[in-house]
Protein backbone atom coordinates (compact mmCIF):
# COMPACT_ATOMS: atom_id res chain seq x y z
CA UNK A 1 -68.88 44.36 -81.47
CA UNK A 2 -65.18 44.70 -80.37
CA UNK A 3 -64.04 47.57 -77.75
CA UNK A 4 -61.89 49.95 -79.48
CA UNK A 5 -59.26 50.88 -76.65
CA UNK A 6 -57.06 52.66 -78.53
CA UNK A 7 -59.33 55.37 -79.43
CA UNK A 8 -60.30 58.29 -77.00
CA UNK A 9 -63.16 59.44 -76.73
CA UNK A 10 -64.19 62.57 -78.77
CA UNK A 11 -64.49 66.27 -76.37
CA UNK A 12 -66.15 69.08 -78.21
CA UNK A 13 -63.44 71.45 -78.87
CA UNK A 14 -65.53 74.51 -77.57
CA UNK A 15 -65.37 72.92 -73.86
CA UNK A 16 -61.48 72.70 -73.67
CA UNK A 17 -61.59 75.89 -75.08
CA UNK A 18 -64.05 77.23 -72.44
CA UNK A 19 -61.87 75.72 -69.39
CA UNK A 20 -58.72 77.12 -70.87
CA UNK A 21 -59.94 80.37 -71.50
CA UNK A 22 -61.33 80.27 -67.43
CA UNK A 23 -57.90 79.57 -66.45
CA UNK A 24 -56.32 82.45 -68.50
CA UNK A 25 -58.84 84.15 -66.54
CA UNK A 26 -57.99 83.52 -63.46
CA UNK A 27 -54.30 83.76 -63.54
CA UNK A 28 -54.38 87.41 -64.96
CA UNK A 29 -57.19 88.25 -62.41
CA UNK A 30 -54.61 86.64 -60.23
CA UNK A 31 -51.82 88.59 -60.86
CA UNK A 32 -53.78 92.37 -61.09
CA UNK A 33 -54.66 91.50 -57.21
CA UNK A 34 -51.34 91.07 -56.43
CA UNK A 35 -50.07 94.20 -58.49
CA UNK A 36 -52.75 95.99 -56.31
CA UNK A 37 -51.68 94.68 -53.34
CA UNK A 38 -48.10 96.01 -54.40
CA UNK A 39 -48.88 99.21 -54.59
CA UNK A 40 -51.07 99.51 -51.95
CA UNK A 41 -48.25 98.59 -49.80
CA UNK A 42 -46.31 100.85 -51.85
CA UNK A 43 -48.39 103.43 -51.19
CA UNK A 44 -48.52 103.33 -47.04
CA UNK A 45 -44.73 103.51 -47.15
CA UNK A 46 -44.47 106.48 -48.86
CA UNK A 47 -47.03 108.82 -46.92
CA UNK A 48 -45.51 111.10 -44.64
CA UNK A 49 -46.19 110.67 -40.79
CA UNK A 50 -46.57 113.33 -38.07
CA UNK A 51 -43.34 110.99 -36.71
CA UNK A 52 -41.73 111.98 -39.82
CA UNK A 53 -42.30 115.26 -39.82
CA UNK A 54 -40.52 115.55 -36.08
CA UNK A 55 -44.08 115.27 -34.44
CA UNK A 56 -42.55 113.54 -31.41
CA UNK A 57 -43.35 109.95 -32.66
CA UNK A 58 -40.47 107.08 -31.71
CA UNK A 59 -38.48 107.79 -34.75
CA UNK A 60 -38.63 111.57 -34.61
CA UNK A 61 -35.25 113.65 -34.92
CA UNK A 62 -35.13 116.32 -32.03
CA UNK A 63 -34.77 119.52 -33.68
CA UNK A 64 -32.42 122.02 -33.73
CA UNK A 65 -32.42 124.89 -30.58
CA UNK A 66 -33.18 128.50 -31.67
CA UNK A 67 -30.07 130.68 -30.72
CA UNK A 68 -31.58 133.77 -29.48
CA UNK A 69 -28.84 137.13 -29.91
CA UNK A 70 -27.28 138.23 -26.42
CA UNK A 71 -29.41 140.06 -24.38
CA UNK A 72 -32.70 139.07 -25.88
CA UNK A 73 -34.94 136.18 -24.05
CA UNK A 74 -36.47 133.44 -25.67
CA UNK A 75 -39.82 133.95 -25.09
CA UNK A 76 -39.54 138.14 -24.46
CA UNK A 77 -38.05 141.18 -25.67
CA UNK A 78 -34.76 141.99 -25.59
CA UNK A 79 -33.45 142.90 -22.35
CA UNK A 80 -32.69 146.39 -21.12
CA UNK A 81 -29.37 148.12 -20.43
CA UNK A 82 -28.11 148.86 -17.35
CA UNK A 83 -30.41 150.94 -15.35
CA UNK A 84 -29.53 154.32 -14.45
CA UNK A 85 -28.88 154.63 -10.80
CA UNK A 86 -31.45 156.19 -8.87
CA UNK A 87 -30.67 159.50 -7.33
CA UNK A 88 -29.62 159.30 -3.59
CA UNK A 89 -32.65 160.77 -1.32
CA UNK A 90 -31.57 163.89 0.91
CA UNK A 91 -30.89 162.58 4.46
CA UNK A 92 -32.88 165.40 6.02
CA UNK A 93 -35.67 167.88 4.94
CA UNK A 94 -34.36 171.41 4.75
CA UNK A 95 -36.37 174.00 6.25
CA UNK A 96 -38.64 176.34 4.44
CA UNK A 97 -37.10 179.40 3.04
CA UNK A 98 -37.45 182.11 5.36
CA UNK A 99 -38.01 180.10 8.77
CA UNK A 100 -36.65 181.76 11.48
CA UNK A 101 -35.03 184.43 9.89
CA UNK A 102 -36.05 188.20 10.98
CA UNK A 103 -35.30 191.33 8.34
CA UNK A 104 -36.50 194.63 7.99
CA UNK A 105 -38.02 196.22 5.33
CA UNK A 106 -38.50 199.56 4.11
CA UNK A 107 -42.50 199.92 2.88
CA UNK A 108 -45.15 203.19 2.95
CA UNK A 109 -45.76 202.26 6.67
CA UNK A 110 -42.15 202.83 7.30
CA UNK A 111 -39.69 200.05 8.23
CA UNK A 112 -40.86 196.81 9.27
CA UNK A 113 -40.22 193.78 10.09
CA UNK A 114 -40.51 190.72 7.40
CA UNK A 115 -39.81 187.06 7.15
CA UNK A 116 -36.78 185.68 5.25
CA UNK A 117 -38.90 185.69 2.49
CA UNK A 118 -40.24 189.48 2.58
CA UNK A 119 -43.82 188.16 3.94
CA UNK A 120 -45.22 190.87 6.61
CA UNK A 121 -45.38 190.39 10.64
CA UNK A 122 -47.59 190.96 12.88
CA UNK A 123 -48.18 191.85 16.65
CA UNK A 124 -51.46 191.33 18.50
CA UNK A 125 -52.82 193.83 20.95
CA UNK A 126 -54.05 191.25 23.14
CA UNK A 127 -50.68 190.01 23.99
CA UNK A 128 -49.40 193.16 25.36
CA UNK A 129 -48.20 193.17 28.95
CA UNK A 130 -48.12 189.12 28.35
CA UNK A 131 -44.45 188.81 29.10
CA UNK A 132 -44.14 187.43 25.61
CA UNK A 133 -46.62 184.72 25.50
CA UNK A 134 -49.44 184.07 23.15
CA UNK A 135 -52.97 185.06 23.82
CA UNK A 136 -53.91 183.85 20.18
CA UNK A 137 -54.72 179.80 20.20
CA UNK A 138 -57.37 177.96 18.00
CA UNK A 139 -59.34 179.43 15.25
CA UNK A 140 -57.03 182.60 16.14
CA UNK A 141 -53.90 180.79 15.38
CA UNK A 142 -55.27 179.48 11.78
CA UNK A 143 -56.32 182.97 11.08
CA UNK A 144 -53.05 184.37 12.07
CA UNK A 145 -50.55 181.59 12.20
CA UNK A 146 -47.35 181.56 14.77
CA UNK A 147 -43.94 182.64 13.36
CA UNK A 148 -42.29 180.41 14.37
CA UNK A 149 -38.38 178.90 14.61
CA UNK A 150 -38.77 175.92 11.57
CA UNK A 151 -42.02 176.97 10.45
CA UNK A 152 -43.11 178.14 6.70
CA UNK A 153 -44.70 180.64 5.78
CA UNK A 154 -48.87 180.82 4.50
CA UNK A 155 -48.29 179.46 0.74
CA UNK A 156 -45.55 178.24 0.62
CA UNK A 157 -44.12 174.67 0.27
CA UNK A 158 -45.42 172.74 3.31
CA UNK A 159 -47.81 174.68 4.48
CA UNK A 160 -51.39 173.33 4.82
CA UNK A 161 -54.55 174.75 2.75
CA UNK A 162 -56.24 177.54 4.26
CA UNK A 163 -53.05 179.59 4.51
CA UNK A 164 -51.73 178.07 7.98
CA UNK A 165 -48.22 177.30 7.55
CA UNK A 166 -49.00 173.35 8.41
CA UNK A 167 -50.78 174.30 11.18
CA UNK A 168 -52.63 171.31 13.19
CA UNK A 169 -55.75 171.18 14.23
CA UNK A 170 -55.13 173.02 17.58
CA UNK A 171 -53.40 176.03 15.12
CA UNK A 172 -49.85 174.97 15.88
CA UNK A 173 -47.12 175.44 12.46
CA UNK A 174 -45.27 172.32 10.82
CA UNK A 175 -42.31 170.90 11.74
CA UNK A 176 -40.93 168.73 14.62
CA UNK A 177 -43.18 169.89 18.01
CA UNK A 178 -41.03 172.91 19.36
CA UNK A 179 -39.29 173.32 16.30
CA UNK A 180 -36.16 172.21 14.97
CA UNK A 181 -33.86 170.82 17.90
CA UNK A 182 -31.37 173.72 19.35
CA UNK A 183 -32.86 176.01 16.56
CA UNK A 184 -33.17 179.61 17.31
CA UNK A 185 -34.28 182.88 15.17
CA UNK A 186 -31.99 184.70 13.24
CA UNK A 187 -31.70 188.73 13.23
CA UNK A 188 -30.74 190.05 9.45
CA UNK A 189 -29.66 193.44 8.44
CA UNK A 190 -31.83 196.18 10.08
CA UNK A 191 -33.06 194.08 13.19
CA UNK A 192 -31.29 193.89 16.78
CA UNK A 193 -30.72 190.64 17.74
CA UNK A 194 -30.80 191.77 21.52
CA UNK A 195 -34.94 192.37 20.80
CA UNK A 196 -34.84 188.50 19.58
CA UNK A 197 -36.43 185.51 21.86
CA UNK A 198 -38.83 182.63 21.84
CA UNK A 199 -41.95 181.80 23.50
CA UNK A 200 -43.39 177.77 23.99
CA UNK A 201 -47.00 177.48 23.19
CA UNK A 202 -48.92 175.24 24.26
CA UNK A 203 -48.23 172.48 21.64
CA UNK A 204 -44.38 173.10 22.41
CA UNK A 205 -43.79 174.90 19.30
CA UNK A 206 -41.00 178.20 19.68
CA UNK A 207 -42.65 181.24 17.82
CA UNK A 208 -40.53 184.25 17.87
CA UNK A 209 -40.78 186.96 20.08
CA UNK A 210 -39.63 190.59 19.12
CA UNK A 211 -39.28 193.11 22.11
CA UNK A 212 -42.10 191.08 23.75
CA UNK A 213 -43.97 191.00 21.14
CA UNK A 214 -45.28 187.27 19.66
CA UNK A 215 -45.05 187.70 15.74
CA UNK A 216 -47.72 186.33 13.55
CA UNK A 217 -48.81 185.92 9.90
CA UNK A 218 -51.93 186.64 7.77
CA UNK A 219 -53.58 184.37 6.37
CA UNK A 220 -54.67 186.51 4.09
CA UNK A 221 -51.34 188.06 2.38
CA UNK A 222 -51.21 185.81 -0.22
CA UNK A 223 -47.80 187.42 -1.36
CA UNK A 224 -44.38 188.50 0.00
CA UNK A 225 -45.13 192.78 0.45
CA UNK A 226 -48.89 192.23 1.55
CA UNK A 227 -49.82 194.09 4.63
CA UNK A 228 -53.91 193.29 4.27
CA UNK A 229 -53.80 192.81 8.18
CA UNK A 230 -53.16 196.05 9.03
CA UNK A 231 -55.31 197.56 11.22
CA UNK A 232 -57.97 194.46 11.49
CA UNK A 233 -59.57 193.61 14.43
CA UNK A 234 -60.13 190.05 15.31
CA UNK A 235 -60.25 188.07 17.70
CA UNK A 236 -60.80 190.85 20.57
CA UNK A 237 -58.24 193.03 19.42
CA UNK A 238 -56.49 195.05 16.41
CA UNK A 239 -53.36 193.87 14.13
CA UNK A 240 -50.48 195.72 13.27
CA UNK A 241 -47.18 195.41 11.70
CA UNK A 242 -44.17 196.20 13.95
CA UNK A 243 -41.45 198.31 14.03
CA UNK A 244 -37.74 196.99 13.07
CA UNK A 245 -36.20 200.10 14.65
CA UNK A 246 -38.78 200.48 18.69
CA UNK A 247 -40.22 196.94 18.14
CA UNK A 248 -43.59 198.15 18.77
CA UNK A 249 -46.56 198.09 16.94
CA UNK A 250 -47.51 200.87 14.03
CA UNK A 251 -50.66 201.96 14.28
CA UNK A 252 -51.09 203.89 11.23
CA UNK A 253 -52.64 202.53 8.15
């Protein structure tokens, strides 16, 4: 039997159909990979980035400085004004009202002598014969504290509690020790200066003498007018108020 070689040899249809169809296959499977690759890559480009959004990445854009309005501070309030100035301190304390200064006034006991502020003055029977000087120290001196030149009166500004006029602890008034520097006591209307003088204690301070008479406060006249010390005895001896006109004691009550 003679070769036919002209003739090829029969392939069921359904088998090139089969491979064809697997390559159709493939390519489209193919070419939805790469679509999804596409957009994938798509995708990533279009996100938005901290570095885009000026998070300090290499490619951020610095950002524009906030302008704050004059006189205000970044991070604060806005700034006061100018201050006020403050007010200049006095150079020198000014002595209490009254201190050193000797008037006479007219009351029921007759006319006596009073501080520059109207409170009442005393004499102590114990100083008598003296020549002027103190014989009330102490617990006597914080019970009836020293008149003296520079020294304030029981209540008022300065004066320490208990009704000593700043007395310290040995009984002595406030101010500089001695008084004020070249200080001396003043006579007002009704009072003779030549009756006027000073006595040193023993702490140095100048209380005033009137006719020889060391002048005191009460501790107990609370008020300019009292005269609750009239009369007492303490201290070994009796209180009274003194005379502007003699400059002796009044004994009545």
């Amino acid at each position: 039997m003679t070769a036919n070689h002209g003739v090829r040899p029969y392939v069921p249809a359904y088998v090139i159909g089969g491979k064809e169809r697997t390559m159709r296959n493939g390519v489209i499977a193919a070419g939805v990979l790469a679509l999804g690759l596409l957009g994938s890559a798509c995708g990533e480009g279009s996100k938005t980035t901290p570095e885009s959004q000026g998070g300090g990445g290499p490619y951020a854009q610095p950002s524009s400085p906030q302008v704050s309005p004059p006189g205000v501070s970044p991070t604060g309030p806005a700034s006061p004004g100018p201050s006020a100035p403050a007010s200049a301190a006095p150079s020198e304390s000014m002595p209490a009202a009254g201190a050193g200064v000797l008037n006479a006034k007219k009351t029921s006991l007759g006319t006596i002598l009073v501080d520059g502020t109207g409170r009442t003055l005393y004499a102590f029977e114990k100083d008598k014969g003296q020549g002027g000087k103190s014989a009330c120290e102490g617990a006597c001196a914080k019970e009836w504290p020293p008149f003296a030149v520079g020294g304030a009166a029981p209540g008022s500004p300065g004066a320490s509690p208990g009704g000593s006029p700043g007395a310290s602890p040995g009984g002595s008034p406030g101010g500089s020790p001695g008084g004020s520097p070249g200080a001396s006591p003043s006579a007002g209307p009704g009072v003779k200066s030549s009756m006027l003088s000073t006595t040193t204690r023993s702490d140095g301070t100048k209380q005033i003498v009137y006719n020889g008479w060391p002048l005191y406060y009460y501790a107990k006249d609370t008020s300019p007018g009292d005269m609750k010390g009239q009369g007492v005895t303490s201290f070994g001896a009796p209180w009274y108020v003194v005379g502007a006109d003699t400059g002796a004691p009044i004994t009545k009550h």
